[in-house]
Protein backbone atom coordinates (compact mmCIF):
# COMPACT_ATOMS: atom_id res chain seq x y z
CA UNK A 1 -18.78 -6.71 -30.05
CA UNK A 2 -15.10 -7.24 -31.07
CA UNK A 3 -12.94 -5.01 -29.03
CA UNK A 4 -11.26 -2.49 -30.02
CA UNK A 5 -8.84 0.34 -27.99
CA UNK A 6 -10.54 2.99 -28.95
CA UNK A 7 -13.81 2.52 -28.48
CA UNK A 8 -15.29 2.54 -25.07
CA UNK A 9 -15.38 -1.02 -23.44
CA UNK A 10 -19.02 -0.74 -22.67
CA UNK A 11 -19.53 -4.52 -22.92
CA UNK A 12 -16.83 -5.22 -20.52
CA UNK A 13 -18.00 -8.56 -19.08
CA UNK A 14 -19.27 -8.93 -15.65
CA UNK A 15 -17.71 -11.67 -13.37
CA UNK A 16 -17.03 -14.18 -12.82
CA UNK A 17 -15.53 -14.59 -16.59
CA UNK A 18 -17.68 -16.94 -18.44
CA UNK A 19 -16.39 -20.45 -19.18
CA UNK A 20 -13.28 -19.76 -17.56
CA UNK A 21 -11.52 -22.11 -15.12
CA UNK A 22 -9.98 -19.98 -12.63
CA UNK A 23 -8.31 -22.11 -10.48
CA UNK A 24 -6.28 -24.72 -12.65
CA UNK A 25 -4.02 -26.81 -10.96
CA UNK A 26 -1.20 -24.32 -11.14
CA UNK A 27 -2.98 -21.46 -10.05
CA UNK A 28 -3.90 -23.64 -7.04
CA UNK A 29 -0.25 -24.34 -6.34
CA UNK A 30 0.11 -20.63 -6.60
CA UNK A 31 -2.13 -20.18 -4.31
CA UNK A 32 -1.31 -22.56 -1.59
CA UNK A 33 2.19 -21.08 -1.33
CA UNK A 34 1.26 -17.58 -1.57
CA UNK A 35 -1.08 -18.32 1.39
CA UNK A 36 1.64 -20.15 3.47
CA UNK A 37 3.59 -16.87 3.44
CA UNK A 38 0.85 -14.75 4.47
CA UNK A 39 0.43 -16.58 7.29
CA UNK A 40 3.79 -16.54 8.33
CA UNK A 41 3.69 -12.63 7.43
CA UNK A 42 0.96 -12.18 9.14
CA UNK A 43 2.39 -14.41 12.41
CA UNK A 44 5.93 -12.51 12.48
CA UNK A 45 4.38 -9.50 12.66
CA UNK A 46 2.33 -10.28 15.25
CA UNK A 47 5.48 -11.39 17.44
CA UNK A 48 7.61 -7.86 16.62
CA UNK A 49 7.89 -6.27 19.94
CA UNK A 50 6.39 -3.43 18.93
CA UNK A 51 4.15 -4.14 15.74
CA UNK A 52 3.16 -0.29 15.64
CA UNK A 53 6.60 -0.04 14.12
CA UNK A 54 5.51 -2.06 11.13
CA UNK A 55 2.07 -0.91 11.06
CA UNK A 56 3.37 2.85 10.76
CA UNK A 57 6.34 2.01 8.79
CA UNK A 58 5.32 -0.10 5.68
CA UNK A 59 1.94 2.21 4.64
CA UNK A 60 4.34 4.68 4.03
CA UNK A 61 6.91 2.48 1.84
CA UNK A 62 3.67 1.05 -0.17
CA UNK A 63 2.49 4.67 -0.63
CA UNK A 64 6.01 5.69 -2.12
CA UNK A 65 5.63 2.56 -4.18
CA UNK A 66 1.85 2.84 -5.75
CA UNK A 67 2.64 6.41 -5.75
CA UNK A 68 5.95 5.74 -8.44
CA UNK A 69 4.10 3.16 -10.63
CA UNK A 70 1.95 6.02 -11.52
CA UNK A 71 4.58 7.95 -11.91
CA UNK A 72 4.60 10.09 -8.40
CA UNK A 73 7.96 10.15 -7.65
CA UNK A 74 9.38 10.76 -3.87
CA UNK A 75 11.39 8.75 -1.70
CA UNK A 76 10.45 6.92 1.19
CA UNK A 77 12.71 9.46 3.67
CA UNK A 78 11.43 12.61 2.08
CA UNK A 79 7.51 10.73 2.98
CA UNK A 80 9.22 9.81 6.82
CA UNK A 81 10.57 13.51 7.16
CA UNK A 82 7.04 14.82 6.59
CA UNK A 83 4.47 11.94 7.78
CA UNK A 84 3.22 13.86 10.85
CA UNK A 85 3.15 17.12 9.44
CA UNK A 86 1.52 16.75 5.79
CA UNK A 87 4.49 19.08 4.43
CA UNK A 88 7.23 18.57 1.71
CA UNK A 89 7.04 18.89 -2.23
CA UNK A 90 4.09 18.02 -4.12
CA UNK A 91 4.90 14.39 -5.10
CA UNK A 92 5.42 13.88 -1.30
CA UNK A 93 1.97 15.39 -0.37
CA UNK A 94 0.74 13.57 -3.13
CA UNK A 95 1.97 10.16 -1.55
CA UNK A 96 1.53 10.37 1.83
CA UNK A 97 -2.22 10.95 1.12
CA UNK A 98 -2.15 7.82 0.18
CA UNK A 99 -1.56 6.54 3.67
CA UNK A 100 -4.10 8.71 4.47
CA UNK A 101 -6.64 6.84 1.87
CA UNK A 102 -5.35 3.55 3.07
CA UNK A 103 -6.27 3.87 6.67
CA UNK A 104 -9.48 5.46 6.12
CA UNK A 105 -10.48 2.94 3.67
CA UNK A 106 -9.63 0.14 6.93
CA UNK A 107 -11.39 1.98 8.87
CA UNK A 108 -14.54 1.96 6.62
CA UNK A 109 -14.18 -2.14 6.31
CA UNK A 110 -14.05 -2.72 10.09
CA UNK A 111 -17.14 -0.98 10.26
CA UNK A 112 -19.10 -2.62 6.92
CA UNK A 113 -18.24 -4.84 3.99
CA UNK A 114 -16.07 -3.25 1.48
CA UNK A 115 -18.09 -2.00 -1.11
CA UNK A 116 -17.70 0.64 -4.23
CA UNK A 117 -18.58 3.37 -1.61
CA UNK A 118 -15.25 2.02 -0.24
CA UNK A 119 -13.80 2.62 -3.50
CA UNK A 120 -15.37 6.50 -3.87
CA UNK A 121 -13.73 7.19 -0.24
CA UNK A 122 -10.42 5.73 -0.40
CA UNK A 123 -10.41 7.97 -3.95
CA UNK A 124 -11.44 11.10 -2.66
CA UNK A 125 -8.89 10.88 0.15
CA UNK A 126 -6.30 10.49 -2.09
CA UNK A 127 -6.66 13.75 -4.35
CA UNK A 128 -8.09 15.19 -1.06
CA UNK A 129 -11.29 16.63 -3.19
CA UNK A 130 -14.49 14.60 -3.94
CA UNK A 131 -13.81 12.16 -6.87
CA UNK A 132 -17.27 11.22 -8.36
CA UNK A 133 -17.98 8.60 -10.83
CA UNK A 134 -16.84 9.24 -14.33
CA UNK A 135 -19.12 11.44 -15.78
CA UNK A 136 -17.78 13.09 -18.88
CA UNK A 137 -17.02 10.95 -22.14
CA UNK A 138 -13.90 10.72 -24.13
CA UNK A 139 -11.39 9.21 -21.47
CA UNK A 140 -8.51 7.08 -23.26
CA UNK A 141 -5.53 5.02 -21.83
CA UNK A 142 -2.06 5.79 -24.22
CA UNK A 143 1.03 4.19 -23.91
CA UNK A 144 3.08 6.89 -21.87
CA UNK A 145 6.20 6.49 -24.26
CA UNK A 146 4.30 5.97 -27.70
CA UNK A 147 1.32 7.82 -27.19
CA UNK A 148 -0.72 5.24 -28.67
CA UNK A 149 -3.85 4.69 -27.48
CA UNK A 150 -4.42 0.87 -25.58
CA UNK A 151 -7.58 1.29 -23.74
CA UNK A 152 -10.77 3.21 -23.79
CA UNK A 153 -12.92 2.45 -19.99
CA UNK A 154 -16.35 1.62 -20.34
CA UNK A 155 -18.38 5.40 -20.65
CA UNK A 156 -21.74 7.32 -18.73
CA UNK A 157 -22.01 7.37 -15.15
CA UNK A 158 -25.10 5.14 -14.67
CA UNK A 159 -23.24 1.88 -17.33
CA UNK A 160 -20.25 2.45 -14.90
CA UNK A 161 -22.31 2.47 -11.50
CA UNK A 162 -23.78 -0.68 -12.85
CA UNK A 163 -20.54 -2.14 -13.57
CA UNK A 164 -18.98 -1.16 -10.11
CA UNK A 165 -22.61 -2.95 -8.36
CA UNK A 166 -21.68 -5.70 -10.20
CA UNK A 167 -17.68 -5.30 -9.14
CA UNK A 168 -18.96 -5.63 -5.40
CA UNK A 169 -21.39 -8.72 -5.88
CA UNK A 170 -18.61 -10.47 -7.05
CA UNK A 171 -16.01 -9.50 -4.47
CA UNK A 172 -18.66 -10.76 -1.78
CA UNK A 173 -19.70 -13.80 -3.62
CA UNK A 174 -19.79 -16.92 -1.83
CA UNK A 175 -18.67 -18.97 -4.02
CA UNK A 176 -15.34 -21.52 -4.06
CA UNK A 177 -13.11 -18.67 -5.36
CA UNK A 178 -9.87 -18.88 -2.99
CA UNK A 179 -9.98 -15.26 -1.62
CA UNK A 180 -6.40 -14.27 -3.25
CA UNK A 181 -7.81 -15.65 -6.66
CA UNK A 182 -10.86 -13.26 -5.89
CA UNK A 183 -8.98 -10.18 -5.22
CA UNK A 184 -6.77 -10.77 -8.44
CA UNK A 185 -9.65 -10.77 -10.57
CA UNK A 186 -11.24 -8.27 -8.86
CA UNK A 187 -8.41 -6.08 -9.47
CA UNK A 188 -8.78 -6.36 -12.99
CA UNK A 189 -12.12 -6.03 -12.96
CA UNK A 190 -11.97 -2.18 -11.14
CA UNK A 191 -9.00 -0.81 -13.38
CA UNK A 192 -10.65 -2.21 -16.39
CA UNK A 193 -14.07 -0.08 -15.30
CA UNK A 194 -11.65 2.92 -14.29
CA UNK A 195 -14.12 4.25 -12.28
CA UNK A 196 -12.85 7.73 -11.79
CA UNK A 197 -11.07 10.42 -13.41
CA UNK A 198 -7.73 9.99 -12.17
CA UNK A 199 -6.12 7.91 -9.33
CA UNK A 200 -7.80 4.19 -10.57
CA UNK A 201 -4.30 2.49 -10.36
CA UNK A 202 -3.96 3.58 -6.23
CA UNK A 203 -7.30 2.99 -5.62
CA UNK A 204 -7.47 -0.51 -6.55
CA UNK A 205 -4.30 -1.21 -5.24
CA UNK A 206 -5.22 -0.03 -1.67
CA UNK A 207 -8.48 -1.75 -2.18
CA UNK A 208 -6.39 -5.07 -2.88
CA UNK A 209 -5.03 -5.01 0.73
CA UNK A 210 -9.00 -4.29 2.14
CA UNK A 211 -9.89 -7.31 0.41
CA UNK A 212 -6.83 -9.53 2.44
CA UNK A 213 -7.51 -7.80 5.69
CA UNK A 214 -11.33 -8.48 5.04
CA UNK A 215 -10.75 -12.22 4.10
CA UNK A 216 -9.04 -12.28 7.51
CA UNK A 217 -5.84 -13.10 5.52
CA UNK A 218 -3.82 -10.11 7.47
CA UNK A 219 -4.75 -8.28 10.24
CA UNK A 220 -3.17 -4.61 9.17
CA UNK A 221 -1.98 -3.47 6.06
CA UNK A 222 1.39 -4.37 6.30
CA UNK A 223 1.78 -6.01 3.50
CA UNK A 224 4.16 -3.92 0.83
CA UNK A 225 2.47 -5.31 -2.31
CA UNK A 226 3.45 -2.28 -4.71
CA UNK A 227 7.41 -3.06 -4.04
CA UNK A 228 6.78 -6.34 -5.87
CA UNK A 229 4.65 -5.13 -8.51
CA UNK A 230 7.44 -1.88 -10.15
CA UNK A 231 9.57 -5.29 -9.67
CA UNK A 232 7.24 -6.55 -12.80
CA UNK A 233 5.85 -3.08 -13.96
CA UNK A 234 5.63 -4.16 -17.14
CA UNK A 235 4.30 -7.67 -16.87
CA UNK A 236 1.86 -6.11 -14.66
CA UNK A 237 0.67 -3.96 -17.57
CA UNK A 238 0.98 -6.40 -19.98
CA UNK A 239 -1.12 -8.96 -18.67
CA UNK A 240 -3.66 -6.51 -17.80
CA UNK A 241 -4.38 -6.04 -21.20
CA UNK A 242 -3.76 -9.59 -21.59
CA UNK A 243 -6.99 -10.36 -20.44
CA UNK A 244 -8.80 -8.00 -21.85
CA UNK A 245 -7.81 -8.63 -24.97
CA UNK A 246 -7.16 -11.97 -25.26
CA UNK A 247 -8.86 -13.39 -22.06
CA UNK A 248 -5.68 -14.76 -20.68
CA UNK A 249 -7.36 -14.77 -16.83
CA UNK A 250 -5.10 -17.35 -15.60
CA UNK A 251 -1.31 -15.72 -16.33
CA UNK A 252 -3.02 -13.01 -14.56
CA UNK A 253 -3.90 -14.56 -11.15
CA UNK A 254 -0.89 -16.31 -11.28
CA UNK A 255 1.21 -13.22 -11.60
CA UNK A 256 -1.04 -11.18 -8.89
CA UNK A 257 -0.40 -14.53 -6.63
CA UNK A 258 3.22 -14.25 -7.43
CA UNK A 259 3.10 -10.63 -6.33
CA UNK A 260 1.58 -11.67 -3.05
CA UNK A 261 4.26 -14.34 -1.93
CA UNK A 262 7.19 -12.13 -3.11
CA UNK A 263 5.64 -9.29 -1.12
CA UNK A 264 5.18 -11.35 1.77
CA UNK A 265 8.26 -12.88 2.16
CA UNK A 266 10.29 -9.66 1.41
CA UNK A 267 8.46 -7.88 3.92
CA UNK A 268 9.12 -11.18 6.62
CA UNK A 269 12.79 -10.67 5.74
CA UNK A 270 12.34 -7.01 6.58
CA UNK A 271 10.66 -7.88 9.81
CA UNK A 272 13.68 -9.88 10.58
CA UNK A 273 16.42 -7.04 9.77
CA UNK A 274 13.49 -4.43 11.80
CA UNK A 275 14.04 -6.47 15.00
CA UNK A 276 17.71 -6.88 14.94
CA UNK A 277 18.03 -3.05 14.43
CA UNK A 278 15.50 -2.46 17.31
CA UNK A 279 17.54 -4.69 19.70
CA UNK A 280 20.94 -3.38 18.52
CA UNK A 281 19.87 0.50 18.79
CA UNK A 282 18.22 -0.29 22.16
CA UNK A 283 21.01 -1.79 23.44
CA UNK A 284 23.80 0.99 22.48
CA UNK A 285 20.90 3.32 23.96
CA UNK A 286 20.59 1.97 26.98
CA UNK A 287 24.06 2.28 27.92
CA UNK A 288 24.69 5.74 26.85
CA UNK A 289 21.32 7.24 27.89
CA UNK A 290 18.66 7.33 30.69
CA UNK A 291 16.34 7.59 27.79
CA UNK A 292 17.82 4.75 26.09
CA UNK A 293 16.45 3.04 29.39
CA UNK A 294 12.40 4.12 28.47
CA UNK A 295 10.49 1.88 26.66
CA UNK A 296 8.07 4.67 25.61
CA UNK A 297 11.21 6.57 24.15
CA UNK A 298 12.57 3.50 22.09
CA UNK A 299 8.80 2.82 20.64
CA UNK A 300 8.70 6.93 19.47
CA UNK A 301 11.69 5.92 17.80
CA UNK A 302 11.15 3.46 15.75
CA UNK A 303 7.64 4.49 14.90
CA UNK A 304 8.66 8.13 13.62
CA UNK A 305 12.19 7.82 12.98
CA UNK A 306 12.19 11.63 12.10
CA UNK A 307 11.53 12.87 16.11
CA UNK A 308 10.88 15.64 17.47
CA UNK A 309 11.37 16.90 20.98
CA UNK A 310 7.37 17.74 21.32
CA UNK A 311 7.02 14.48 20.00
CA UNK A 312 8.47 12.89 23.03
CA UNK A 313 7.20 15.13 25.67
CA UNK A 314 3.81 14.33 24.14
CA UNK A 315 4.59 10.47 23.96
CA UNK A 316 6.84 10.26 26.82
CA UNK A 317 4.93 12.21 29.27
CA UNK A 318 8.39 14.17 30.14
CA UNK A 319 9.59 17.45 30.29
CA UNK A 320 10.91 19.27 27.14
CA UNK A 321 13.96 20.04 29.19
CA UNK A 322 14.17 15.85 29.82
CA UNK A 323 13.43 15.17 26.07
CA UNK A 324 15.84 17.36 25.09
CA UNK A 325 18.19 15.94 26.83
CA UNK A 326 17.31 12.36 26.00
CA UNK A 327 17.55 13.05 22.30
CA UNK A 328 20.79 15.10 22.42
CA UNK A 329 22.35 12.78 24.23
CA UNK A 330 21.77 9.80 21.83
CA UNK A 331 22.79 12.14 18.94
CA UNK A 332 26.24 12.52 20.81
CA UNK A 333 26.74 9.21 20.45
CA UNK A 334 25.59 9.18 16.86
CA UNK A 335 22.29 6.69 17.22
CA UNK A 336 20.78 9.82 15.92
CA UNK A 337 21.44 12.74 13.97
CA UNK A 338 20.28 15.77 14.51
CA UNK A 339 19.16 19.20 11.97
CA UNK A 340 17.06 21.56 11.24
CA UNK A 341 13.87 21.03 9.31
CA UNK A 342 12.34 24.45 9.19
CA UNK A 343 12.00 26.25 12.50
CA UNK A 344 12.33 22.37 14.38
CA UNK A 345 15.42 20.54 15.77
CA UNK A 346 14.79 17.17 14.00
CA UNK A 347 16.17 13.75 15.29
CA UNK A 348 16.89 10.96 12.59
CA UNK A 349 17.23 7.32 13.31
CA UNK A 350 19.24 7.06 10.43
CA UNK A 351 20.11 3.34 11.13
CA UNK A 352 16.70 2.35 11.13
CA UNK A 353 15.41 4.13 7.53
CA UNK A 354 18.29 2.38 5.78
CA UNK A 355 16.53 -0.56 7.30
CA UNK A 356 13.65 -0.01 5.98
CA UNK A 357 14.15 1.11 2.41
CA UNK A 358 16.99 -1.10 1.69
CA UNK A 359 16.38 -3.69 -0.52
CA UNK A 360 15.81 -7.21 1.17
């Protein structure tokens, strides 16, 4: 069958591609130095004197990121401001469920192999409503600025189940597939099946981090892969369809293991500026506080940088009277600032969100 845009890609191929070298010389260069920074992502994080901080802080920068390249748009302090209360604008409910989708998808792989299950649940968490498997016919891909049609999904839910069972075999293959090569293709493979109705692009993208954590390549998802990717938004469209329509599998691994060292070494140098701010902010605290002089304090700040006072009588095991205190007295000297969001006195460590949404 010669393919053609509009006309459903039920013959997508299953994997791996036939008569395809994978892993050419340069993709295992690619590879070798995309690895060597995970490690030492993966390391640095582990040495972060609080790595909660990280763990807390860079699901919600990847979910403002896969949220924009579908065109969600929020910003990372609007998605801080509300991350323990589900509130804000729609966009920002929209994105923060994708932290939500994240961590219950790791939760599912620590339990059993990733599988297209995985898939349905990290999906349905997102849109917060059960997302079945494509169903209806008639779903087409258009350029978003020309309208033109560029991809039609393969069509009926049994031909896509099929597809997806094959999707998993692959990703659990034992073959001699390097593990990054394996997720790159796999990541084709799902947004070329487009499983769902809406919400493929976030999906596979959160499933691209299960696959690292499950190949033991990280240890948490804190990895902010989407940052690198609107970096290349349209090279990472383009050589989508690249492959599919001119089998060009090897400028796409390359670019998803590309993606993966940029990702990982930006995030190392945000590590680096995290722990400088952490020691700077707990030093100034210390000497203008007694709560600049509790660990437990200093950890509730840099893990939810918007604080509240029940936040730290919960966390601190104090009084409100002694969190108030605590918090008012570290906005006095102007480590935090303090308004109103709603009906709650809100703390901001401003110092530390231009940290983390600053380009590194």
């Amino acid at each position: 069958m010669v393919w053609s845009p509009e006309t459903p890609f039920n013959d997508l191929p299953p994997l791996p591609p036939s008569g395809v070298d994978l892993e050419p010389r340069r993709v295992l260069k690619a590879t070798v130095e995309a690895r060597a920074a995970l490690a030492t992502l993966a390391q640095a994080g582990k040495l972060l004197p609080n790595p909660h901080v990280l763990i807390h802080a860079v699901p919600i920068l990847e979910a403002q990121a896969s949220s924009e390249i579908e065109n969600i748009v929020t910003t990372a302090d609007e998605l801080f401001k509300h991350a323990d209360t589900g509130g804000g604008d729609h966009a920002t409910k929209e994105a923060l469920r994708y932290r939500t989708a994240l961590f219950a998808g790791l939760t599912e792989i620590r339990r059993r192999p990733l599988t297209a299950s995985t898939a349905s649940l990290v999906c349905t968490r997102l849109h917060d409503r059960d997302m079945p498997i494509r169903s209806v016919p008639g779903t087409r891909i258009a350029n978003p600025g020309t309208r033109e049609i560029i991809y039609a999904p393969p069509e009926g839910a049994d031909l896509i189940k099929a597809k997806l069972s094959d999707w998993e075999r692959f990703v659990h293959s034992q073959g001699d597939l390097d593990p990054l090569v394996r997720m790159a293709v796999s990541h084709y493979q799902f947004e070329a099946i487009h499983p769902f109705h809406d919400g493929n692009g976030r999906t596979g993208r959160i499933l691209n981090i299960l696959m690292l954590i499950e190949a033991g390549l990280l240890d948490e998802p804190i990895l902010y892969l989407s940052r690198s990717i609107i970096a290349r938004k349209n090279d990472y469209y383009r050589l989508l369809r690249a492959v599919t329509v001119e089998g060009s599998w090897v400028d796409w691994v390359i670019y998803m293991l590309e993606v993966v060292q940029d990702s990982a070494e930006s995030t190392l140098r945000k590590i680096g500026a995290i722990r400088s701010c952490q020691e700077e902010i707990g030093e100034r605290a210390r000497a203008v506080s007694a709560g600049g002089r509790d660990a437990r304090l200093l950890t509730v700040l840099f893990e939810q940088p918007y604080c509240r006072i029940s936040t730290v009588v919960e966390r601190c095991e104090v009084s409100r009277q002694t969190a108030s205190t605590w918090l008012h007295a570290l906005a006095e000297a102007r480590l935090l600032q303090a308004f109103k969001v709603g009906r709650d006195l809100v703390f901001v460590n401003h110092e530390f969100l231009n940290v983390l949404t600053r380009d590194d």
